[in-house]
Protein backbone atom coordinates (compact mmCIF):
# COMPACT_ATOMS: atom_id res chain seq x y z
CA UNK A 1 4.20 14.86 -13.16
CA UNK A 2 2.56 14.05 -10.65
CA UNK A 3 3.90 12.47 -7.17
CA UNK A 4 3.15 9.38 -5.12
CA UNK A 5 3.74 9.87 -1.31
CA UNK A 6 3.44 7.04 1.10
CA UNK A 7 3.60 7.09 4.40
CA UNK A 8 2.51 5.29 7.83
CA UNK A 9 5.16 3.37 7.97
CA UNK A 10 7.20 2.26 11.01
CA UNK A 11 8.18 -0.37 13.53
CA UNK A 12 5.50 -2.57 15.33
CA UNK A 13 5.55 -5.62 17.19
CA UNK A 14 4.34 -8.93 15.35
CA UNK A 15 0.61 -8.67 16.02
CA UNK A 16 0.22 -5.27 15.96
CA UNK A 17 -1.34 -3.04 13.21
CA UNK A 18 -0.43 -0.28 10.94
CA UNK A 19 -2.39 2.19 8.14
CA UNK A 20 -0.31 3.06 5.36
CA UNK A 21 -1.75 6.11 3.39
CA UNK A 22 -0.60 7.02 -0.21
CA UNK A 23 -1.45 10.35 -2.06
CA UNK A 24 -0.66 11.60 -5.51
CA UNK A 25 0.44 15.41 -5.00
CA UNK A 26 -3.07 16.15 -3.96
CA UNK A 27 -4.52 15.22 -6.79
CA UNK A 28 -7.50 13.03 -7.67
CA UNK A 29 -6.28 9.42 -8.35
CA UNK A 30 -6.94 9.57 -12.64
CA UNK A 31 -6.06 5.71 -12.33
CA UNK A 32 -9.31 3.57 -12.14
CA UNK A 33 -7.53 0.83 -10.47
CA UNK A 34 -4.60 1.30 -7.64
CA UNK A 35 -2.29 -0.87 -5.49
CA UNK A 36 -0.11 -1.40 -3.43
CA UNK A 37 2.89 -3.07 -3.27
CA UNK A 38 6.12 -4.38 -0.95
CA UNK A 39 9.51 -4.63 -1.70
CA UNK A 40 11.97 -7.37 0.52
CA UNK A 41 15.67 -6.56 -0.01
CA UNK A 42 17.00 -7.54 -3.30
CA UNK A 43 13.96 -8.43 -4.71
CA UNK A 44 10.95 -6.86 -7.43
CA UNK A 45 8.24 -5.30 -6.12
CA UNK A 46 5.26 -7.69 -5.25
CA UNK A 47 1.63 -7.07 -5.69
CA UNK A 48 0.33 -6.60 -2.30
CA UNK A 49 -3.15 -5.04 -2.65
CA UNK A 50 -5.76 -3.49 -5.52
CA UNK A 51 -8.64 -2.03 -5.48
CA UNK A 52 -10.29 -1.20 -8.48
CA UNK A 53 -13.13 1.34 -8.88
CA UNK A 54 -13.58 1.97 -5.03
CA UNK A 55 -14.95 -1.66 -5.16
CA UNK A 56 -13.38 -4.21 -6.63
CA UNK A 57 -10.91 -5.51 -4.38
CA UNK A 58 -8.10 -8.06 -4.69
CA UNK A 59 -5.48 -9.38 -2.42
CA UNK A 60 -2.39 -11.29 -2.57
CA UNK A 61 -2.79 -14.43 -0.38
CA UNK A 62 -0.82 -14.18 2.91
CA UNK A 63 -2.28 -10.42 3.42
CA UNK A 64 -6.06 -11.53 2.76
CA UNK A 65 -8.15 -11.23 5.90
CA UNK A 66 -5.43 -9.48 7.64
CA UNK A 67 -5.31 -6.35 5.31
CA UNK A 68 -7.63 -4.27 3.78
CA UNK A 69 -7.38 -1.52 1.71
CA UNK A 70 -9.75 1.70 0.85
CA UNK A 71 -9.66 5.11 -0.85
CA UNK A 72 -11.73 8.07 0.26
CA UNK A 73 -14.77 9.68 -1.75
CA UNK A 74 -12.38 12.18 -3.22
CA UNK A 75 -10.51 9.55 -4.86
CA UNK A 76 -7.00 11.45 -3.07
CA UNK A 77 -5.87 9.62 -0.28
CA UNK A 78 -5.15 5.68 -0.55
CA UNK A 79 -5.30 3.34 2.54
CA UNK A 80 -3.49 0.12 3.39
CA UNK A 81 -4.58 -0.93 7.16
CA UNK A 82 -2.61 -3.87 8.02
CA UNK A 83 -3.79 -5.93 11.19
CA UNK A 84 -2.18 -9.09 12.80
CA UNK A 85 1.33 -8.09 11.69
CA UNK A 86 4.14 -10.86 10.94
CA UNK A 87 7.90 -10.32 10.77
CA UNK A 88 7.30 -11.48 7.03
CA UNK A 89 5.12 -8.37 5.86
CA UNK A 90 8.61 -6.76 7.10
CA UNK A 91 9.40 -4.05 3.61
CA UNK A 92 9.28 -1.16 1.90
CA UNK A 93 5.58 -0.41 0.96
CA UNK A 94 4.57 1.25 -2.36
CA UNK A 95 1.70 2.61 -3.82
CA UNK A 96 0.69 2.86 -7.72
CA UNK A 97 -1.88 2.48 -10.62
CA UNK A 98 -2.02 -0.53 -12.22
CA UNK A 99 -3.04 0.85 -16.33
CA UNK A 100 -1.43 4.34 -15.89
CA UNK A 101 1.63 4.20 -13.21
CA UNK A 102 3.68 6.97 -12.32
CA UNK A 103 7.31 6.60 -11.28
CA UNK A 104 7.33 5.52 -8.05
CA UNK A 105 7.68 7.26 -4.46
CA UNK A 106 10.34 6.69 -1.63
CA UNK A 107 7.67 3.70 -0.43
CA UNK A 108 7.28 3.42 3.29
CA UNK A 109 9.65 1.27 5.80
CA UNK A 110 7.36 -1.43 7.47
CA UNK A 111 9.33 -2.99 10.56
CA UNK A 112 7.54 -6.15 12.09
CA UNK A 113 9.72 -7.72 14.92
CA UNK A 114 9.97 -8.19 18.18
């Protein structure tokens, strides 16, 4: 079974930046497209990020041009840099496939205030 791990997270003034990294138990990502994802308090998980064959990149509106995310050549490690940060991209972060998730991780606090 394998594991998601995020981490990066932490507290940063609005404005500042952040890189989130995910990794699946150190093994090759076997899902062609991954995401990630934030969670506010009481609510579902949104789509925050995917990238889809290294290439193939979408993002969810209020993170677009302020975000961007990557994975390395060995298809192991998962980025989410996050630049210009607002109080409202304050959550828990998550990362997952989109056609084969696993469960999911602990996620990642991100803490935007001032």
């Amino acid at each position: 079974q394998v594991q998601l791990v995020e981490s990066g997270g932490g507290w940063v003034r609005p404005g500042g930046s952040l890189t989130l990294s995910c990794t699946a138990s150190g093994r090759i990502f076997s899902d062609p497209a991954m995401a990630w994802y934030r969670q506010y308090p009481g609510k579902q998980r949104e789509l925050v990020a995917v990238i889809f064959d290294k290439d193939t990149i979408h993002y969810e509106h209020s993170v677009r041009g302020r975000f961007a995310i990557s994975i390395d050549n060995a298809k192991t490690t998962m980025n989410l840099h996050m630049d210009r940060l607002k109080p409202e991209d304050t959550a828990v972060y998550y990362c997952n496939g989109v056609t084969l998730p696993s469960d999911w991780g602990q996620g990642t606090q991100v803490t935007v205030s001032s």
